[in-house]
Protein backbone atom coordinates (compact mmCIF):
# COMPACT_ATOMS: atom_id res chain seq x y z
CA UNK A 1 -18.95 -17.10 0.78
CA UNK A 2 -17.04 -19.41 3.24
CA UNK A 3 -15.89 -17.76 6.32
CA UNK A 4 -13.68 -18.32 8.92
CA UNK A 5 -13.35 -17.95 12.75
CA UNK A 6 -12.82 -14.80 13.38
CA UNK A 7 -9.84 -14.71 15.39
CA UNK A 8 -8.38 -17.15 12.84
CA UNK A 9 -8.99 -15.13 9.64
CA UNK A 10 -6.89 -12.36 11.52
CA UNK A 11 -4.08 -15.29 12.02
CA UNK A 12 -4.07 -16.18 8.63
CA UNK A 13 -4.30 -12.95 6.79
CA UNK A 14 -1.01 -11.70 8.23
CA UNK A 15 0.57 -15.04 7.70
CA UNK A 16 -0.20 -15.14 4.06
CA UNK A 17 0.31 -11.73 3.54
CA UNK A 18 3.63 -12.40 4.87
CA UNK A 19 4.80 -15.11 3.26
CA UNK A 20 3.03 -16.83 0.81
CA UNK A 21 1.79 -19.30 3.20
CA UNK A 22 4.90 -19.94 5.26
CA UNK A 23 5.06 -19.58 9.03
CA UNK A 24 5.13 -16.47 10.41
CA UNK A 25 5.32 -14.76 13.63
CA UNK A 26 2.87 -14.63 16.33
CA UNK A 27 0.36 -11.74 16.29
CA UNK A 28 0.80 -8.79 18.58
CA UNK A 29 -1.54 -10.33 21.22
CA UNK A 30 1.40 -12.29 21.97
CA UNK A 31 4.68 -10.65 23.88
CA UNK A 32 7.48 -9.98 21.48
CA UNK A 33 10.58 -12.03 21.51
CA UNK A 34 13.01 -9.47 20.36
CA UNK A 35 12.99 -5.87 19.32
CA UNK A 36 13.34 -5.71 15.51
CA UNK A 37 15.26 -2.18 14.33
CA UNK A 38 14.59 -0.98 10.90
CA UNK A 39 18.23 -1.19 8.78
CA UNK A 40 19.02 2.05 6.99
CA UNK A 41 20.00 1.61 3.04
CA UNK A 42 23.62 3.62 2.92
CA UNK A 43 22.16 5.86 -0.21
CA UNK A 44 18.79 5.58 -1.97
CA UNK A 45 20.18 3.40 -4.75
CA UNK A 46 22.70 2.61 -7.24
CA UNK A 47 22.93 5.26 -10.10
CA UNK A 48 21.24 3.27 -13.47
CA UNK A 49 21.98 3.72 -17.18
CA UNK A 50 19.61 6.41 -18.59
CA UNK A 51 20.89 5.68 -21.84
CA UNK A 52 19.27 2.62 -22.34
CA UNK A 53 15.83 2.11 -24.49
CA UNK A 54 13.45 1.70 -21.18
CA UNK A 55 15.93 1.46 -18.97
CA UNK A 56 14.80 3.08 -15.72
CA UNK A 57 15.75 7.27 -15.15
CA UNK A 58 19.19 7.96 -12.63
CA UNK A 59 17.66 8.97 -9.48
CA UNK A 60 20.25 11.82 -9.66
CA UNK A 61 18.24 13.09 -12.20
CA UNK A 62 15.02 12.80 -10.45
CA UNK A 63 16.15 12.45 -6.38
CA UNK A 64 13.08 12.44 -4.19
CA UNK A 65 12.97 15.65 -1.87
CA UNK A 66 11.86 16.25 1.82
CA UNK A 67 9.43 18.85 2.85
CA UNK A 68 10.46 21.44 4.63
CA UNK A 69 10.22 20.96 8.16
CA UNK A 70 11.23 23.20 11.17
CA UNK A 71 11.45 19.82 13.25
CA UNK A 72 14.82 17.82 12.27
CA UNK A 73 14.28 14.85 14.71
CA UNK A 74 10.91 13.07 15.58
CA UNK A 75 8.89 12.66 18.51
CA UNK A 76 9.88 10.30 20.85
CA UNK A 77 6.06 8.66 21.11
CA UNK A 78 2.85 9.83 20.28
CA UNK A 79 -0.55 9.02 21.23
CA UNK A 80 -3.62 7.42 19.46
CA UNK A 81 -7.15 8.60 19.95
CA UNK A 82 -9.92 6.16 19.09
CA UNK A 83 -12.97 8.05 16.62
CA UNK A 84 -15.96 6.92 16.45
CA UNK A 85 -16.45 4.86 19.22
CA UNK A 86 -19.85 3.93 18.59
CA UNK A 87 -18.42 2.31 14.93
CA UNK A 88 -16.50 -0.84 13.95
CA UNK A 89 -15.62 -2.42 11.07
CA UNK A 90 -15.22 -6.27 9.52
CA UNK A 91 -11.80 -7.11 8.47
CA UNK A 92 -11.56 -3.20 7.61
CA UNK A 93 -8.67 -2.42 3.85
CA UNK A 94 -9.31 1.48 3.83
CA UNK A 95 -10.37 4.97 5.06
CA UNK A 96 -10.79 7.41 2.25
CA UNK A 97 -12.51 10.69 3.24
CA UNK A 98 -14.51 12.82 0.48
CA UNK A 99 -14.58 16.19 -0.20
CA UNK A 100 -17.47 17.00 1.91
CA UNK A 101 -15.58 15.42 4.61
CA UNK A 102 -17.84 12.55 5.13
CA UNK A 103 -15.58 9.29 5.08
CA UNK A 104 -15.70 6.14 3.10
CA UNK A 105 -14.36 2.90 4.42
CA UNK A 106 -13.93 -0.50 2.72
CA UNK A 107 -14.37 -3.49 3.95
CA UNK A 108 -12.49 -6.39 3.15
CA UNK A 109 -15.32 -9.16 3.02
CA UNK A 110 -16.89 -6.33 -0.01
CA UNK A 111 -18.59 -3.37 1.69
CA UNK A 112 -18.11 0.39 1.12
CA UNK A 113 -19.55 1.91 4.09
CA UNK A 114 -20.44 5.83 4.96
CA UNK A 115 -19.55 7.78 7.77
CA UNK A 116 -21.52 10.63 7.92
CA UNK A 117 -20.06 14.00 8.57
CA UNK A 118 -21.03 13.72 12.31
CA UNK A 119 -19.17 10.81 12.31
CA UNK A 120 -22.09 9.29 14.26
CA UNK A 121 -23.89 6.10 11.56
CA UNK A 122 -22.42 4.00 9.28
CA UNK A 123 -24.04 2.89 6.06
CA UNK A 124 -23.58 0.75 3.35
CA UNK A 125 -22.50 2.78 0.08
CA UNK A 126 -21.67 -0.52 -1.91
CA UNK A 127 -22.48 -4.00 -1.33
CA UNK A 128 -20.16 -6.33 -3.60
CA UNK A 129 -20.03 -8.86 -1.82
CA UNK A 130 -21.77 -11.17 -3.91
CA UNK A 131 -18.96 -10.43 -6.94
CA UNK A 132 -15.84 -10.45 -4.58
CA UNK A 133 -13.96 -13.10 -4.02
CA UNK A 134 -12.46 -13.13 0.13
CA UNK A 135 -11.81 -16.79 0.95
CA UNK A 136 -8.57 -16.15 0.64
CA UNK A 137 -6.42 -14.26 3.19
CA UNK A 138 -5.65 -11.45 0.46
CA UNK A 139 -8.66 -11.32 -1.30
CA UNK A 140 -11.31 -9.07 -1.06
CA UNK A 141 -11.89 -5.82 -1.19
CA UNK A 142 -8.79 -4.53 -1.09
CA UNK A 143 -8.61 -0.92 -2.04
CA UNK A 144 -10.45 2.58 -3.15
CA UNK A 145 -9.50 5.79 -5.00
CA UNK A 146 -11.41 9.11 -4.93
CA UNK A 147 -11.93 10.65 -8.37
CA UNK A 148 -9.93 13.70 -8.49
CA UNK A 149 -13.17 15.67 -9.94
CA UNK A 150 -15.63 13.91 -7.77
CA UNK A 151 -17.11 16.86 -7.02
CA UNK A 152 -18.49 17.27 -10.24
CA UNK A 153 -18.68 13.45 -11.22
CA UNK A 154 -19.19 12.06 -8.14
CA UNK A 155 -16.63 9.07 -9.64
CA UNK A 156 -14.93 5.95 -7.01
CA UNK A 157 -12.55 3.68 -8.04
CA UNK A 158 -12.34 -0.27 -6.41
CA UNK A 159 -10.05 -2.39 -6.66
CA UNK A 160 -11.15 -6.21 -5.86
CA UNK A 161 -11.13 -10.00 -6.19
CA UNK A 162 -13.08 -12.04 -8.41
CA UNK A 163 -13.85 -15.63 -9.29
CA UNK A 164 -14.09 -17.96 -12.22
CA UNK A 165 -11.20 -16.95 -13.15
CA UNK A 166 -9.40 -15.79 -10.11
CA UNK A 167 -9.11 -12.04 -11.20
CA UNK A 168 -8.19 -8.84 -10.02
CA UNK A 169 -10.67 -6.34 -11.18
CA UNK A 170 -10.62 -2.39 -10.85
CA UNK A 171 -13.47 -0.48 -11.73
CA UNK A 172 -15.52 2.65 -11.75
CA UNK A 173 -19.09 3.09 -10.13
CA UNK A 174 -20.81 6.62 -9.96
CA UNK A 175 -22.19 7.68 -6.46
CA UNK A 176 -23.23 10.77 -5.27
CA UNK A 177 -21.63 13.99 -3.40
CA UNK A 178 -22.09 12.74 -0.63
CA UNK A 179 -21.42 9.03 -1.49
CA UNK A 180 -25.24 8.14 -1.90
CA UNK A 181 -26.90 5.79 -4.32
CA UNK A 182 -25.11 4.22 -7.04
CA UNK A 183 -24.97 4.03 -11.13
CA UNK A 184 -23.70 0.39 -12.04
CA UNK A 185 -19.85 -0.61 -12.36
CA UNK A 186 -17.94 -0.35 -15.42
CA UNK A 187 -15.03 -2.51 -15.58
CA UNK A 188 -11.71 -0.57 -16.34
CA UNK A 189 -8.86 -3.14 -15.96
CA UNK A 190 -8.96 -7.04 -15.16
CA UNK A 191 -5.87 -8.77 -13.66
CA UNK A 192 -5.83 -12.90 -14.27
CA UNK A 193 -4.41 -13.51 -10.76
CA UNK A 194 -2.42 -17.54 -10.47
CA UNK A 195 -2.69 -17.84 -6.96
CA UNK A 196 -4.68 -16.56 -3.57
CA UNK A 197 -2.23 -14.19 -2.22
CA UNK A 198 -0.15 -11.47 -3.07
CA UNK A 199 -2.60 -9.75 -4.84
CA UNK A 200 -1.44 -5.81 -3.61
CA UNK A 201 -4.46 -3.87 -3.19
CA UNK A 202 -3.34 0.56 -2.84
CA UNK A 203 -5.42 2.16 -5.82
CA UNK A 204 -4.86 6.04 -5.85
CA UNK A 205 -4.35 9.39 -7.72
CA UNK A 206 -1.27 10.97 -8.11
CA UNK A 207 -0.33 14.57 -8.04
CA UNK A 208 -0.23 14.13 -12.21
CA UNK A 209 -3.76 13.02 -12.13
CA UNK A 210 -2.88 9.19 -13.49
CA UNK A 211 -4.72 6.36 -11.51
CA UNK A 212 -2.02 4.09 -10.33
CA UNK A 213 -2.24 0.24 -9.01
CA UNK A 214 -0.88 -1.80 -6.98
CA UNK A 215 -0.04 -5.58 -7.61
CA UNK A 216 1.56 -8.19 -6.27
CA UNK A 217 3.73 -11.01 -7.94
CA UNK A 218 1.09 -12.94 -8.18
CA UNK A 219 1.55 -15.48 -5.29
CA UNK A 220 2.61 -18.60 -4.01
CA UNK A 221 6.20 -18.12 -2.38
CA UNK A 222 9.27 -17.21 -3.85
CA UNK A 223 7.85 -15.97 -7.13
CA UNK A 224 7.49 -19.32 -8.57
CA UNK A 225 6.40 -17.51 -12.03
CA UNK A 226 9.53 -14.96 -12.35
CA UNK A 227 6.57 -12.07 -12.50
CA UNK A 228 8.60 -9.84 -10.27
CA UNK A 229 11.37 -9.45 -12.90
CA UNK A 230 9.49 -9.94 -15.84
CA UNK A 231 8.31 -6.80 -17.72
CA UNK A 232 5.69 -8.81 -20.11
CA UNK A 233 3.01 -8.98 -17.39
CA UNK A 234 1.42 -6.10 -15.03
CA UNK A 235 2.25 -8.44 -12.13
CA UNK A 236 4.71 -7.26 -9.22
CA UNK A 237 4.95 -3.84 -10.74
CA UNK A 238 3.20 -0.60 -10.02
CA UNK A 239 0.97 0.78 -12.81
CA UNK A 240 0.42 4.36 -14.13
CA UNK A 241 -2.80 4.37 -15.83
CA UNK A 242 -4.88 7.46 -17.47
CA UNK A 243 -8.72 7.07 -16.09
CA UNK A 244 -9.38 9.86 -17.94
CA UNK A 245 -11.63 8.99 -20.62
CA UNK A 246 -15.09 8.61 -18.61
CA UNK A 247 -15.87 5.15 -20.10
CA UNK A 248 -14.99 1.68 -19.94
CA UNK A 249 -10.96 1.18 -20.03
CA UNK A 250 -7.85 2.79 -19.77
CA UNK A 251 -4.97 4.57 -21.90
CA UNK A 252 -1.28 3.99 -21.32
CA UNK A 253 0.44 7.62 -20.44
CA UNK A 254 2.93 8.26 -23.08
CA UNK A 255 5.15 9.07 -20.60
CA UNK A 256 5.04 6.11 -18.85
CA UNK A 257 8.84 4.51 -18.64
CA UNK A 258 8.05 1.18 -20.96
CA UNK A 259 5.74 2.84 -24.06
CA UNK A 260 7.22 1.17 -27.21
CA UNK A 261 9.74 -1.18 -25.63
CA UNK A 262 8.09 -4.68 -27.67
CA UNK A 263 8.88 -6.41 -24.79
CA UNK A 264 7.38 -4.68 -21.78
CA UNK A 265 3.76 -3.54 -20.83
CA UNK A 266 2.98 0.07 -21.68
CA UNK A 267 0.92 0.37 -18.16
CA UNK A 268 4.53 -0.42 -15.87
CA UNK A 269 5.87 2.47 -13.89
CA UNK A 270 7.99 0.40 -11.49
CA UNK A 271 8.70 -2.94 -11.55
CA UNK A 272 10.25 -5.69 -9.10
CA UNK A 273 7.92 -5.67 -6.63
CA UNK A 274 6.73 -8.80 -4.15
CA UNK A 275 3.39 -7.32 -2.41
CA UNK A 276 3.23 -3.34 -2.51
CA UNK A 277 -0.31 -3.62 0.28
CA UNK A 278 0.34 -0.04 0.98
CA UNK A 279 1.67 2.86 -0.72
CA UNK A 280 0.91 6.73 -1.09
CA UNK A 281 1.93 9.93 -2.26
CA UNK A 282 3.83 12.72 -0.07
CA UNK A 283 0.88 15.79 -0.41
CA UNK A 284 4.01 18.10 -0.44
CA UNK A 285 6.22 16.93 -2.44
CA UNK A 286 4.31 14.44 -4.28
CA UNK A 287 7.05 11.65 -3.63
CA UNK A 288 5.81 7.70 -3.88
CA UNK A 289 6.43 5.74 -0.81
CA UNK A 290 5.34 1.97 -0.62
CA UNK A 291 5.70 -0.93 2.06
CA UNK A 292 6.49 -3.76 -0.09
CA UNK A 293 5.86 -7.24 2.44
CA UNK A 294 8.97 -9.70 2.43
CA UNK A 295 9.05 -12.98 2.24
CA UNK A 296 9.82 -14.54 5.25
CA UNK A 297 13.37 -12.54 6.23
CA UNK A 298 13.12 -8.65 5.29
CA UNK A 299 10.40 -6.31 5.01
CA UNK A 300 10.82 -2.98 3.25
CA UNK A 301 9.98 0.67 2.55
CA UNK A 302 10.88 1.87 -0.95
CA UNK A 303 10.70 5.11 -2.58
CA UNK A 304 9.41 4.74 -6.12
CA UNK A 305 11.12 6.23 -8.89
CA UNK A 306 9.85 6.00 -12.48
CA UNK A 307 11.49 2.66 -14.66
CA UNK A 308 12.41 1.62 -11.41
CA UNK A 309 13.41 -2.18 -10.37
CA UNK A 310 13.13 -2.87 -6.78
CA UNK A 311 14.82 -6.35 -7.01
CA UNK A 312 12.21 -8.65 -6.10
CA UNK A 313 13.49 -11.97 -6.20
CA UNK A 314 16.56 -11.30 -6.70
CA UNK A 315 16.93 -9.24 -3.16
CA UNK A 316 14.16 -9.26 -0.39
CA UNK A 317 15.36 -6.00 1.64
CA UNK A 318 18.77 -5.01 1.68
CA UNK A 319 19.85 -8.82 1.53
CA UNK A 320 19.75 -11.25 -1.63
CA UNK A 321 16.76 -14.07 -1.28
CA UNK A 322 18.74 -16.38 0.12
CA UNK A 323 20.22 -13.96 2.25
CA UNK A 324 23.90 -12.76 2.17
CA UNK A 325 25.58 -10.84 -0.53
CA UNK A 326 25.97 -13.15 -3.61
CA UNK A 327 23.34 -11.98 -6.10
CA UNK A 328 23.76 -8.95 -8.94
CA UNK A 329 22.44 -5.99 -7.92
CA UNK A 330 23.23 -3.86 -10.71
CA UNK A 331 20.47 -1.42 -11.53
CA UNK A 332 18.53 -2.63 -8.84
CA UNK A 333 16.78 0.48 -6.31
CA UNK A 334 17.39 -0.74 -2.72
CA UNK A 335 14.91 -0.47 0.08
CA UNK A 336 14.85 3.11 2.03
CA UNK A 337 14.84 0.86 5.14
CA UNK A 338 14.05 -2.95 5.70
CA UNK A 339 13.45 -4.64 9.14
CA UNK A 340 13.72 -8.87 10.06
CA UNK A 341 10.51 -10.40 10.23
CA UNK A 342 11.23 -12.21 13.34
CA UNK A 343 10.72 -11.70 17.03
CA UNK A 344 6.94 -10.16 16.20
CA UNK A 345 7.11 -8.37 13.34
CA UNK A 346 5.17 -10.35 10.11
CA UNK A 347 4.35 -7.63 7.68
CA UNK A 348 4.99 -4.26 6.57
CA UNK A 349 2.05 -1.76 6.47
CA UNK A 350 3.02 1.36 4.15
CA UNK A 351 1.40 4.81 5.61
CA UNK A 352 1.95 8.50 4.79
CA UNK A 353 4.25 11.40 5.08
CA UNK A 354 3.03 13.13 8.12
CA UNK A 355 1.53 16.80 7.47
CA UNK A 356 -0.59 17.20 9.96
CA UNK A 357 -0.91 19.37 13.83
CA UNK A 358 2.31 17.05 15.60
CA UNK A 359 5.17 19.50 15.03
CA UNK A 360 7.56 17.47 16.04
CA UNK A 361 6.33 14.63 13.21
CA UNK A 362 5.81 17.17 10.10
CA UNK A 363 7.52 15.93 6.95
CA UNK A 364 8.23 12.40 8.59
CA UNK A 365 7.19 9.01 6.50
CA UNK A 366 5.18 7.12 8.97
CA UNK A 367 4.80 2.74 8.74
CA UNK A 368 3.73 0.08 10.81
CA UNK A 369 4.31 -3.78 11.03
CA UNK A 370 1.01 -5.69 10.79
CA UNK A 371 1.52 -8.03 13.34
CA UNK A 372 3.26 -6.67 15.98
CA UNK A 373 1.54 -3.25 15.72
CA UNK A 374 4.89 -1.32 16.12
CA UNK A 375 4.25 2.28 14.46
CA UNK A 376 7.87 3.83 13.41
CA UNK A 377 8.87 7.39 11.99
CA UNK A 378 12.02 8.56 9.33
CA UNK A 379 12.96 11.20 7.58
CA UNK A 380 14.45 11.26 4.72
CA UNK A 381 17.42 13.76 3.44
CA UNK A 382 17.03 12.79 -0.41
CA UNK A 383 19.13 10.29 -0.89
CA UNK A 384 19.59 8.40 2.69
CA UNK A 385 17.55 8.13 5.80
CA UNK A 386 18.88 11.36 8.23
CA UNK A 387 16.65 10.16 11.55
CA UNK A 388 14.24 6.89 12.64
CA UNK A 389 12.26 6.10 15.64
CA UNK A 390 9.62 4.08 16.95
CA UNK A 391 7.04 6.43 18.00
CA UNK A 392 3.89 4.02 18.99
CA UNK A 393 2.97 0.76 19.30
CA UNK A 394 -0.95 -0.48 19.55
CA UNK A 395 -2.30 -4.02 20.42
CA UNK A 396 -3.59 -4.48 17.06
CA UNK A 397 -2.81 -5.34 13.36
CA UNK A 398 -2.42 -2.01 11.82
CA UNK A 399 -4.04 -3.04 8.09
CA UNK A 400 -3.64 0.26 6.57
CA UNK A 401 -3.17 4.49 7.37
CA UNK A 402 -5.24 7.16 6.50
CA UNK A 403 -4.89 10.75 5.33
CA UNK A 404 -7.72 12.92 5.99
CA UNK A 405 -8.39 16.17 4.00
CA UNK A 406 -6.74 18.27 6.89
CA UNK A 407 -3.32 16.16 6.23
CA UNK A 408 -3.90 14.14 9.78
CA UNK A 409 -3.08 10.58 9.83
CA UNK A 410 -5.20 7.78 11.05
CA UNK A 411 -4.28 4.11 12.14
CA UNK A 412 -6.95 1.53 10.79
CA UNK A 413 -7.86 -1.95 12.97
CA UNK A 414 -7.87 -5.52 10.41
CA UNK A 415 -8.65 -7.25 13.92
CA UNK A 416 -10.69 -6.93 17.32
CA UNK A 417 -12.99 -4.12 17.29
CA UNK A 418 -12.37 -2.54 14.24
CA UNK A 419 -11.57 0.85 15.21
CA UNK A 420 -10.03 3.91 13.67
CA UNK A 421 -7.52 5.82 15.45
CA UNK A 422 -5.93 9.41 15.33
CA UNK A 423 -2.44 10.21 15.96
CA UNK A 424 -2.16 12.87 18.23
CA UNK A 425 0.75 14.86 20.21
């Protein structure tokens, strides 16, 4: 596997996730040239046409709620405690923590390492790195799901690169209670990828027990394929898949938005997407909240409604491509918020909806910027964004969150050390 300098890898992962290649901003080791303030969306979205074969649900009919929270506004910072200081990680993707409340993490070079319960040693669980491809920026390793009934099956899901062809893959290995040993891989879903980059990476469970996936438009910049728009392939869409089987493959839920439209794949839930890195599911409410990364103007925060079309490339953020007002937005969702990618800011990193001990921060969605490491807060009324704040802001590329079984929230390190932070009061 070819590697690169390690400060440089950093570099060019947030610049490709960014923008397909394009110049980007300079990394938060460098002072910020402006202050970038995330733009509220007026409502959640136009209303769509129910009425039409596979046309996407009204979000009247199916508005996303808040949890119920005694705190209205948000904190105005919080702090970030370092765990496991002893530990770091390689180009760390993910923190996943199992029901014995030892944690996984992945690494992005191919590793699935173990934190014991004492939170003390790291091992390795999984050692792909022989089958995953991570010469490019945003391949890799790129994202794990806890079986819902791991308990009793002691089932992981990965989702990774792959060579010859350039692939996605996700798959299904067997491990124990405690995440030891290992029973082979079998393959459940392969994803012909055209380019390096944009390649998504979130796996996870939702409250309805269907796996779902994240993927990119494929790559390049600007969409050069129309996959973002175009129903016919899995690419730039999020996927609703039932794992449920306990072999090899997949079924399409026949709930899922597209089943039996002839021109549309059965496995689409939501669809006009440009890079969804990060996304996750509220544990109250079971709301879907992604970071989808811009291109080289807006990034955005989207919540995901079934059938939905988030615009990409028709609209990056609140703005058309090209910036302005002159595109058809008709039945497109718009962004919760967006923010400029300018001045610092490269790339949005999706987290969670906070449920943990911060009073002040219970029911908020909380995000980052990969670059600049600014860590903001909203919440959101169900239809419109009623409060936002910057509440942190660390001196490193924030790759991904974390959720731990006690609801707490975690900050993951891509660069330096690679630590894992809590956020605390």
């Amino acid at each position: 596997m070819r590697t690169l300098p390690l400060f440089a890898s950093f570099l060019l992962f947030a610049a490709v996730l960014a923008c397909g290649g394009e110049e980007v901003s300079a990394p938060a080791t460098q002072a910020l040239t402006s202050v970038s303030t995330p733009r509220v969306a007026a409502t959640l979205a136009p209303t769509l046409a129910a009425s039409t074969p596979g046309a996407p649900v009204s979000p009247a009919e199916t508005q996303p709620t808040t949890a119920p929270s005694q705190a209205t506004g948000l904190p105005s910072s919080v702090s970030l405690q370092r765990l496991f200081p002893d530990l770091s990680f390689e180009r760390m993707t993910g923190l996943y923590q199992l029901p014995s409340g030892a944690w996984l993490v992945t690494e992005q070079p191919g590793r699935v390492s173990l934190i014991d319960r004492a939170g003390t040693q790291a091992s390795i669980l999984l050692d792909l790195a022989d089958n995953v491809r991570s010469d490019g920026n945003e391949e890799g390793l790129l994202g794990l799901a806890i079986a819902l009934d791991f308990v009793e099956t002691g089932v992981i899901y990965l989702h990774y690169s792959a060579s010859n062809p350039r692939r996605g893959v996700i798959s299904r290995f067997h491990v124990g209670p405690d995440g030891a040993g290992e029973e082979g891989e079998e393959i459940i879903l392969e994803i012909r990828q055209p380019f390096s980059n944009h390649n998504g990476g979130q796996i996870a469970f939702g409250p309805d027990g269907y796996l779902y996936v994240g993927l990119g438009d494929g790559g390049s910049a600007r969409d050069p394929q129309g996959n973002g728009q175009n129903l016919e392939t899995v690419l730039g869409s999020l996927l609703r898949l039932d794992v449920s089987g306990g072999g090899a493959g997949y079924s399409v839920p026949a709930d899922n938005p597209f089943v039996g439209q002839g021109d549309a794949r059965g496995e689409v839930w939501a669809y006009g997407l440009r890079n969804p890195w990060r996304f996750s599911f509220d544990a109250a409410t079971g709301d879907l909240w992604a970071g989808d990364v811009g291109q080289n103007t807006r990034e955005e925060v989207d919540l995901i409604l079934r059938g939905g079309n988030y615009g990409w490339p028709i609209m990056e953020g609140l703005d058309c491509l090209d910036g302005g007002s002159g595109c058809d937005r008709a039945g497109l969702l718009l962004p919760v918020v967006d923010y400029a990618n300018s001045g610092g800011e490269c790339s949005v990193t999706g987290g969670y909806v906070y449920h943990g001990s911060i009073a002040a921060l219970q029911g908020a969605y909380v995000y980052a910027d990969y670059c600049s490491g600014r860590i903001w807060a909203l919440r959101h009324d169900g239809s419109a964004v009623s409060v936002q704040a910057q509440i942190a802001q660390v001196d490193f590329n924030v790759s991904s969150f974390a959720q731990g079984n006690d609801l707490e929230v975690y900050v993951l390190e891509h660069s330096g050390s690679g630590g894992i932070y809590k956020l605390l009061p």
